[in-house]
Protein backbone atom coordinates (compact mmCIF):
# COMPACT_ATOMS: atom_id res chain seq x y z
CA UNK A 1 0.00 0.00 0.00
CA UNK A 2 3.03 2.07 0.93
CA UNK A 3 4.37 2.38 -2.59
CA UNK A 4 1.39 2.75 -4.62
CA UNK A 5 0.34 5.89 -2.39
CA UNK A 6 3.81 7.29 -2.52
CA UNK A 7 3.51 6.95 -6.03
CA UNK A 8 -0.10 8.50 -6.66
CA UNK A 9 1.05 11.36 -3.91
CA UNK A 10 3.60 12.20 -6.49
CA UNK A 11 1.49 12.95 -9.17
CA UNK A 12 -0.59 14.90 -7.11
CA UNK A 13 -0.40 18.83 -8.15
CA UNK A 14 -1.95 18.74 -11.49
CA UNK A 15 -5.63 20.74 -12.40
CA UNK A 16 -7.41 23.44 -11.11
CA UNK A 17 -9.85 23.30 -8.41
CA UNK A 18 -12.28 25.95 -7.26
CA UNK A 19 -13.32 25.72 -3.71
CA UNK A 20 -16.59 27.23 -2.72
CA UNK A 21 -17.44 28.17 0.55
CA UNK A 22 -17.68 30.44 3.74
CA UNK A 23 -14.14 32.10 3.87
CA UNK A 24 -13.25 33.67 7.41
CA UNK A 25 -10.31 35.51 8.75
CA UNK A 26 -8.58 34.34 11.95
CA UNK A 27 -7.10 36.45 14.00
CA UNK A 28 -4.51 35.88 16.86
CA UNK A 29 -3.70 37.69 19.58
CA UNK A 30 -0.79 35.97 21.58
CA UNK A 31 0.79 37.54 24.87
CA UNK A 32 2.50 35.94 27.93
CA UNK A 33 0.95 35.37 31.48
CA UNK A 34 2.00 38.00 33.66
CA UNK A 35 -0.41 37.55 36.76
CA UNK A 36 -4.19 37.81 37.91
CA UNK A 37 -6.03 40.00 37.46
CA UNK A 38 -7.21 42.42 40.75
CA UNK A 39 -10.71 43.48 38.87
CA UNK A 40 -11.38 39.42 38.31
CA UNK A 41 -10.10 36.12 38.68
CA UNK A 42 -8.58 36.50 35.20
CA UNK A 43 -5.30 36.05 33.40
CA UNK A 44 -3.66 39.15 32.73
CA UNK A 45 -1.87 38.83 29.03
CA UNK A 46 1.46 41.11 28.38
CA UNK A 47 0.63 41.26 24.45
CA UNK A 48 3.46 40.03 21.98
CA UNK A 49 2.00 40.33 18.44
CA UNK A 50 -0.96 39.44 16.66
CA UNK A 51 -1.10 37.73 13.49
CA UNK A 52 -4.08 37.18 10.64
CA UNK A 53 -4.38 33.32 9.16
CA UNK A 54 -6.92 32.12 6.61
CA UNK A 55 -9.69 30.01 8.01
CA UNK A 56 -13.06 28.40 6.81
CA UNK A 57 -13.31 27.73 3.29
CA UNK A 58 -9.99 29.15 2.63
CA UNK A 59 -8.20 26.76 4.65
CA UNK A 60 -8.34 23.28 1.99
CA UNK A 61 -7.78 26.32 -0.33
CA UNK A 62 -4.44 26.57 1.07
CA UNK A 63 -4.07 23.04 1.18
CA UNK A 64 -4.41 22.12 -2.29
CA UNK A 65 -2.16 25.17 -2.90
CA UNK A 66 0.66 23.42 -0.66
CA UNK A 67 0.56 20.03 -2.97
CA UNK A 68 0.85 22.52 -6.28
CA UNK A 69 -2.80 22.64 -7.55
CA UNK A 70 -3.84 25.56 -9.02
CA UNK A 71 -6.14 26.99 -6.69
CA UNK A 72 -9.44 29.95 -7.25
CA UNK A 73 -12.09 30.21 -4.45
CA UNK A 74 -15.19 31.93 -4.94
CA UNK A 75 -17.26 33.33 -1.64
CA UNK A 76 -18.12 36.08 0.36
CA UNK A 77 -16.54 38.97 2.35
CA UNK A 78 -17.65 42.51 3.67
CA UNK A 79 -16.49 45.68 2.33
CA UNK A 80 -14.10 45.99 5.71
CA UNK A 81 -10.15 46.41 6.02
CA UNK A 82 -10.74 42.19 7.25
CA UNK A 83 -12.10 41.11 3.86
CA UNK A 84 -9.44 43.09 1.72
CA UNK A 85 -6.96 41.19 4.09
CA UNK A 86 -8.40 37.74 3.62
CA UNK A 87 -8.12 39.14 -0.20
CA UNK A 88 -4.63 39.67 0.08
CA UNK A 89 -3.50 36.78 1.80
CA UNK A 90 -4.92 34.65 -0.64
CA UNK A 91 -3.13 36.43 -3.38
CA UNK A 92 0.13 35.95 -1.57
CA UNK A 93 -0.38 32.36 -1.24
CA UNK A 94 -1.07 32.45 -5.15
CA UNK A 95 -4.73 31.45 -4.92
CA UNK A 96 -6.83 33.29 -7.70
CA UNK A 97 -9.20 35.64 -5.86
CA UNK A 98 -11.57 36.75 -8.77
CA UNK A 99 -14.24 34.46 -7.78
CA UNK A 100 -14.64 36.60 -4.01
CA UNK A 101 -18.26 38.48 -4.09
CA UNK A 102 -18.31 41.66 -2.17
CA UNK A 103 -21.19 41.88 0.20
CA UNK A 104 -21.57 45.21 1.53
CA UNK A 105 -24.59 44.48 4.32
CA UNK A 106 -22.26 42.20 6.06
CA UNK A 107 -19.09 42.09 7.54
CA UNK A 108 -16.73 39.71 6.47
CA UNK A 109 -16.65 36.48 9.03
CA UNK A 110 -13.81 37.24 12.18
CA UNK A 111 -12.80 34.72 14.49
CA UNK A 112 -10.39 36.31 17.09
CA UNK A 113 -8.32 33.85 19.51
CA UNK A 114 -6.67 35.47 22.39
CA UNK A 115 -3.24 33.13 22.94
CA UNK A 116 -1.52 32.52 26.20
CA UNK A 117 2.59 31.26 25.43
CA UNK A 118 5.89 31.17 27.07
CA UNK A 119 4.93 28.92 29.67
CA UNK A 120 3.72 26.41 28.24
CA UNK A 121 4.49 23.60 25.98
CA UNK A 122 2.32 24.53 23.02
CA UNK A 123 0.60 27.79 23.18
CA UNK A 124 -2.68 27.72 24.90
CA UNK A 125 -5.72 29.38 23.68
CA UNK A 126 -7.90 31.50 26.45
CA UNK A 127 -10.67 32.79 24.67
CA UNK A 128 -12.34 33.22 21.03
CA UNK A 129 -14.66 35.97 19.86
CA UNK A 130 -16.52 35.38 17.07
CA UNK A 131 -17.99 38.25 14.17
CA UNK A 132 -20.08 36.48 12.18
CA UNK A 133 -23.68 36.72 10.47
CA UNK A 134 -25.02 32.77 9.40
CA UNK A 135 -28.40 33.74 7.38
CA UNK A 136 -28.03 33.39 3.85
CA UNK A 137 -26.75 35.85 1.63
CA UNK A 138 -29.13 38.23 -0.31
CA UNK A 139 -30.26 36.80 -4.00
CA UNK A 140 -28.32 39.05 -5.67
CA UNK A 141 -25.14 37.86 -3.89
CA UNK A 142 -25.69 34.27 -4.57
CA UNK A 143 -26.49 35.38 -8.14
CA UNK A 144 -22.89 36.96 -8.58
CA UNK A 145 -21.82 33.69 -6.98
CA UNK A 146 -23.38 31.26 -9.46
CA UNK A 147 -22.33 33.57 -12.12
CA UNK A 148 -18.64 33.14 -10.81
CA UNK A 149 -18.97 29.80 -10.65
CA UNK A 150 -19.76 29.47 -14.55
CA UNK A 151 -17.14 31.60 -15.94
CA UNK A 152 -14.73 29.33 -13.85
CA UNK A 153 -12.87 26.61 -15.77
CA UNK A 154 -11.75 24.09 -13.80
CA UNK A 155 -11.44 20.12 -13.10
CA UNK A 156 -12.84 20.30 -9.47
CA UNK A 157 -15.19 21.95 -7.39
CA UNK A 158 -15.24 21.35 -3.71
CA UNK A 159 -17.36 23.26 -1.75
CA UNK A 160 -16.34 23.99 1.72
CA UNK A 161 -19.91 24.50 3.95
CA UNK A 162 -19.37 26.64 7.51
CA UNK A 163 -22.58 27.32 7.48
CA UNK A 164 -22.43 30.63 7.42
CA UNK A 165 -24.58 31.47 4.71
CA UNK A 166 -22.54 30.99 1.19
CA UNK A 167 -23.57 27.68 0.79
CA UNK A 168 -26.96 27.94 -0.32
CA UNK A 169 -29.45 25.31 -1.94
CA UNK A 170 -29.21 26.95 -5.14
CA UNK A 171 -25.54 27.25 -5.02
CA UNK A 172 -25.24 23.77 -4.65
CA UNK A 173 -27.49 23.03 -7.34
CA UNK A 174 -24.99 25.06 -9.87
CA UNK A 175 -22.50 23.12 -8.43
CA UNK A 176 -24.08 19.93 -8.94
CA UNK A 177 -25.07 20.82 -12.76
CA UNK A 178 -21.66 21.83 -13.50
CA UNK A 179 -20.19 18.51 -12.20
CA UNK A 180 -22.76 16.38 -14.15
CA UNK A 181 -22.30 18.35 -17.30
CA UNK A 182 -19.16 18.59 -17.88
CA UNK A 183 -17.10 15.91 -15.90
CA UNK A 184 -16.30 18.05 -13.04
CA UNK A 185 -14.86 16.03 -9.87
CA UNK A 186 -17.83 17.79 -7.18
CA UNK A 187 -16.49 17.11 -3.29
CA UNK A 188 -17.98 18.82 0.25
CA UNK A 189 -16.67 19.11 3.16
CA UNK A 190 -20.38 19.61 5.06
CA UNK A 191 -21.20 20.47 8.43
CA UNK A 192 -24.95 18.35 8.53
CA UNK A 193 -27.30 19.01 6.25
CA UNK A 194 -26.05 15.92 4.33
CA UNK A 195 -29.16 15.68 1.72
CA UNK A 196 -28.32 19.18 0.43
CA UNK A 197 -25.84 17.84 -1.25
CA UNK A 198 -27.58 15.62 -3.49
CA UNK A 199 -25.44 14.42 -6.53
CA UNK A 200 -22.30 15.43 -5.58
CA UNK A 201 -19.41 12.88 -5.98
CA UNK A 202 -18.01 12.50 -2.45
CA UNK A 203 -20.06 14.15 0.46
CA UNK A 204 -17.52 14.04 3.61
CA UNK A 205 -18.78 14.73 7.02
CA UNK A 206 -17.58 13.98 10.73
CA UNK A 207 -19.26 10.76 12.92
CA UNK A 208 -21.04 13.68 15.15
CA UNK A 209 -22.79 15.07 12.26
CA UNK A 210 -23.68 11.49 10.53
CA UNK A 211 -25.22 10.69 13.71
CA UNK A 212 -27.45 13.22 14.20
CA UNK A 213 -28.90 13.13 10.62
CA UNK A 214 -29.08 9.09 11.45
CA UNK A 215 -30.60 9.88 14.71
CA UNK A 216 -28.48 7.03 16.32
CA UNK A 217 -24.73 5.83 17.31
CA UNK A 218 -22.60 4.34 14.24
CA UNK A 219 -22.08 1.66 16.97
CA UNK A 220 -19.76 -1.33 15.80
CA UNK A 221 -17.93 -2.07 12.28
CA UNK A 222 -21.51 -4.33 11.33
CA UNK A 223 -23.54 -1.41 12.19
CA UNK A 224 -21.49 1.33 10.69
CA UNK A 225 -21.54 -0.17 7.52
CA UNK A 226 -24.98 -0.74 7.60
CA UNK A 227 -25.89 2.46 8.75
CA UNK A 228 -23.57 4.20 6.19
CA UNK A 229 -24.20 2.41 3.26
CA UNK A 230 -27.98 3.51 4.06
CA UNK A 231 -27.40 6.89 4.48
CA UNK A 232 -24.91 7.47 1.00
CA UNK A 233 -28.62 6.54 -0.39
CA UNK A 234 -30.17 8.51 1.33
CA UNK A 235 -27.42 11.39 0.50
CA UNK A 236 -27.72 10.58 -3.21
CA UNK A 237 -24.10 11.17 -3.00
CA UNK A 238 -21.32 8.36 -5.01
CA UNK A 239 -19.32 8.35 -1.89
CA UNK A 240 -19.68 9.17 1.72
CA UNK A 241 -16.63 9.89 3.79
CA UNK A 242 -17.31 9.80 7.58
CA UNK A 243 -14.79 11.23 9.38
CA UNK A 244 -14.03 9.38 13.30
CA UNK A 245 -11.18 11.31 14.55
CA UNK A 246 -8.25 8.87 16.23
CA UNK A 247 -10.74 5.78 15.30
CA UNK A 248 -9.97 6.79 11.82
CA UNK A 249 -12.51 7.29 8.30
CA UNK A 250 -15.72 5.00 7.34
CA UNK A 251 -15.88 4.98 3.77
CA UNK A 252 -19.28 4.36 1.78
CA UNK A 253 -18.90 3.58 -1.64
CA UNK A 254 -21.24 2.21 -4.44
CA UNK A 255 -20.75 -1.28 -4.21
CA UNK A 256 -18.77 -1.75 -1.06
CA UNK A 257 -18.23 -0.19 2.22
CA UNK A 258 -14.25 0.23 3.58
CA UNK A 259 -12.73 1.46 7.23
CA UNK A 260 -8.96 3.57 6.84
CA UNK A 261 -7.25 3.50 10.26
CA UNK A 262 -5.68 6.85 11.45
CA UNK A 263 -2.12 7.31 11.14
CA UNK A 264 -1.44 9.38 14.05
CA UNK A 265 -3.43 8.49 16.94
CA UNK A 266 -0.92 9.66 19.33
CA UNK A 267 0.84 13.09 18.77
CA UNK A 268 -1.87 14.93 18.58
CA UNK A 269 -1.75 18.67 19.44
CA UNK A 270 -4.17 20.09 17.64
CA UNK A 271 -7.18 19.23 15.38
CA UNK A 272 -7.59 22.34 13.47
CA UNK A 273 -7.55 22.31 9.91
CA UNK A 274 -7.82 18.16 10.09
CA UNK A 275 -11.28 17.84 7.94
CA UNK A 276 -10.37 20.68 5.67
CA UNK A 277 -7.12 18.79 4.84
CA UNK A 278 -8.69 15.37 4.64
CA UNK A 279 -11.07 16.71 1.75
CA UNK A 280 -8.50 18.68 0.19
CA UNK A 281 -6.28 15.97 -0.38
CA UNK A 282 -8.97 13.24 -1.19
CA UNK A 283 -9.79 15.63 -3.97
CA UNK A 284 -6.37 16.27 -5.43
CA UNK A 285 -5.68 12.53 -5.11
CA UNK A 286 -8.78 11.69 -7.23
CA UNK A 287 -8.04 14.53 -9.71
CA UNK A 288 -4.38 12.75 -9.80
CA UNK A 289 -6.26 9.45 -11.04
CA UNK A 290 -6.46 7.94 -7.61
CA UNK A 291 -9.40 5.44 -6.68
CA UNK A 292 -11.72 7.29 -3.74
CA UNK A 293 -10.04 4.44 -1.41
CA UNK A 294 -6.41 5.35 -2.58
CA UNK A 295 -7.62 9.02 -1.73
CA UNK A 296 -8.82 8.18 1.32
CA UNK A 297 -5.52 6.81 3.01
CA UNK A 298 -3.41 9.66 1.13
CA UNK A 299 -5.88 12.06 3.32
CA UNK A 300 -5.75 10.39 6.20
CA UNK A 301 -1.80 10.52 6.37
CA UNK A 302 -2.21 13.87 5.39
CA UNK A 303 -4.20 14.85 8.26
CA UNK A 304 -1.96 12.68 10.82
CA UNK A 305 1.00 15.57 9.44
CA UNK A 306 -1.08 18.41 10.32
CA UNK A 307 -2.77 17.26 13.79
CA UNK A 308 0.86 17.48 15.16
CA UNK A 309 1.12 21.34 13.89
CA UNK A 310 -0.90 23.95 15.71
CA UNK A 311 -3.46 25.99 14.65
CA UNK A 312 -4.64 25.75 10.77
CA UNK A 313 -1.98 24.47 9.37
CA UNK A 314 -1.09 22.21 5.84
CA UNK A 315 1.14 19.73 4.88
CA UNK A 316 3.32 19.85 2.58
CA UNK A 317 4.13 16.68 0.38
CA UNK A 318 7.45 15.99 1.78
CA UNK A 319 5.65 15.51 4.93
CA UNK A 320 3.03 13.55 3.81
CA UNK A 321 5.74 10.96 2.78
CA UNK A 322 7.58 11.36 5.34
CA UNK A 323 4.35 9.96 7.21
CA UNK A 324 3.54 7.14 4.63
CA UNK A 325 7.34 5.94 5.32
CA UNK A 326 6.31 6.12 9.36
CA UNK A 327 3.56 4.20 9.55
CA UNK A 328 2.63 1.06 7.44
């Protein structure tokens, strides 16, 4: 297995793929304990420096852009200094911007960490404040999306749903439409609402969020593929990807049903950015003529790289190899 995923990992790189989605700025604010506070039993932060990271649907975005694929994103920001900077750091990472819709009745999506380090191992994170509007964006916004999406050429389309309001019904019909007529590769990274995605090759979602549209436990390997097989059916989708953390990925497919182990169950620091990685490789794999199986196990190694990184972070191919070679 070791050798034929090294292999299909080195052809990965080629096509263009334009992720759709909620894109979000994340901001970070780290300082160093000092003391406690005297107006409340607080922390009291000296502040270091603050930096500004992609997050949400620009974060597989950046993966794909790390294994060499040529990269666009289409979505949403407000006419604020935060959406010209999520703007410009896609630019810099050499993702194609042209498909970002300007929404001037929102601002664009904020998440700000405040970051205790110095004392600690791995930096610690004390609180998060979140700017953020989840209704769906006004028709005419989702009609400069759709239109965005057409003049787009491009081999894949994964959509990247935050719920926070790009990711509309309609939007996914376009996407859908597109895939079927002209041989686009269509993957999701979803957050629930599974049937809205209707169509779509490969529909991936976490165990939390396939159990509560199931409305039950996966339980053992009998019942998950029993339960999963049921519910790609129900999804309409070719594949279902499930997601299970250290337990590893269920895999639904067509005409058979498949578990890939994790291959870092041990050193992990942080989970951010796992999922978004996982679907961002799977779909460069595929695009790189890989089976959904072979795509699978190239993702999960890829996410057992960037669990061991903090915050949202990629990895890179060397790394990816270096993890194949790791663990057999």
């Amino acid at each position: 297995m070791r050798d034929s995923l090294l292999q299909l990992l080195d052809r990965v790189g080629g096509g263009c793929v334009l992720v759709v989605g909620d894109l979000y700025l994340d901001r970070y604010i780290f300082g160093t304990p000092s003391r406690i506070s005297r107006e409340a039993p607080v922390m009291v932060l000296n502040e270091e420096r603050q930096e500004d990271r992609l997050g949400g649907g620009a974060a597989p975005a950046l993966a794909l852009a790390a294994l060499g694929c040529e990269v666009a994103v289409a979505g949403v920001v407000g006419d604020d200094a935060e959406g010209a900077q999520v703007r410009a750091l896609l630019t810099a990472s050499g993702i194609d911007t042209g498909g970002i819709v300007v929404d001037r009745t929102r601002p664009t999506t904020a998440k700000t960490r405040v970051v205790a380090e110095g004392f600690f191992l791995f930096p610690q994170q004390i609180v998060r404040l979140d700017r953020q509007e989840r209704g769906a964006v006004p028709q005419g916004i989702e009609e400069q999306l759709c239109a965005a999406l057409n003049g787009t050429a491009c081999d894949a389309l994964l959509i990247s749903d935050y719920r926070s309001g790009v990711v509309t019904s309609e939007l996914v019909r376009r996407v859908e439409m597109l895939g079927a007529s002209h041989g686009v590769l269509t993957t999701v990274d979803s957050q629930g609402e599974l049937t809205k995605f209707s169509g779509l090759n490969v529909v991936k979602c976490n165990q939390a969020e396939a159990e509560d549209v199931l409305g039950h436990p996966l339980g053992d390997y009998a019942a998950r593929a029993r339960a999963l097989t049921a519910l790609r059916e129900q999804v309409g989708c070719d594949h279902l990807l499930v997601t299970r953390g250290g337990a590893g990925a269920s895999l639904a497919m067509p005409v058979e049903y498949a578990e890939v182990p994790a291959f870092n169950r041990s050193e992990i620091f942080d989970v951010t950015g796992a999922g978004d990685t996982v679907v961002a490789v799977m779909t460069a794999a595929m695009l790189a003529g890989g089976s959904v199986l072979e795509a699978t196990q190239l993702a999960q190694a890829a996410a057992g790289v960037v669990v061991r990184k903090w915050g949202n972070a990629q990895a890179t191919r060397a790394e990816i190899a270096e993890e194949l070679r790791r663990v057999e």
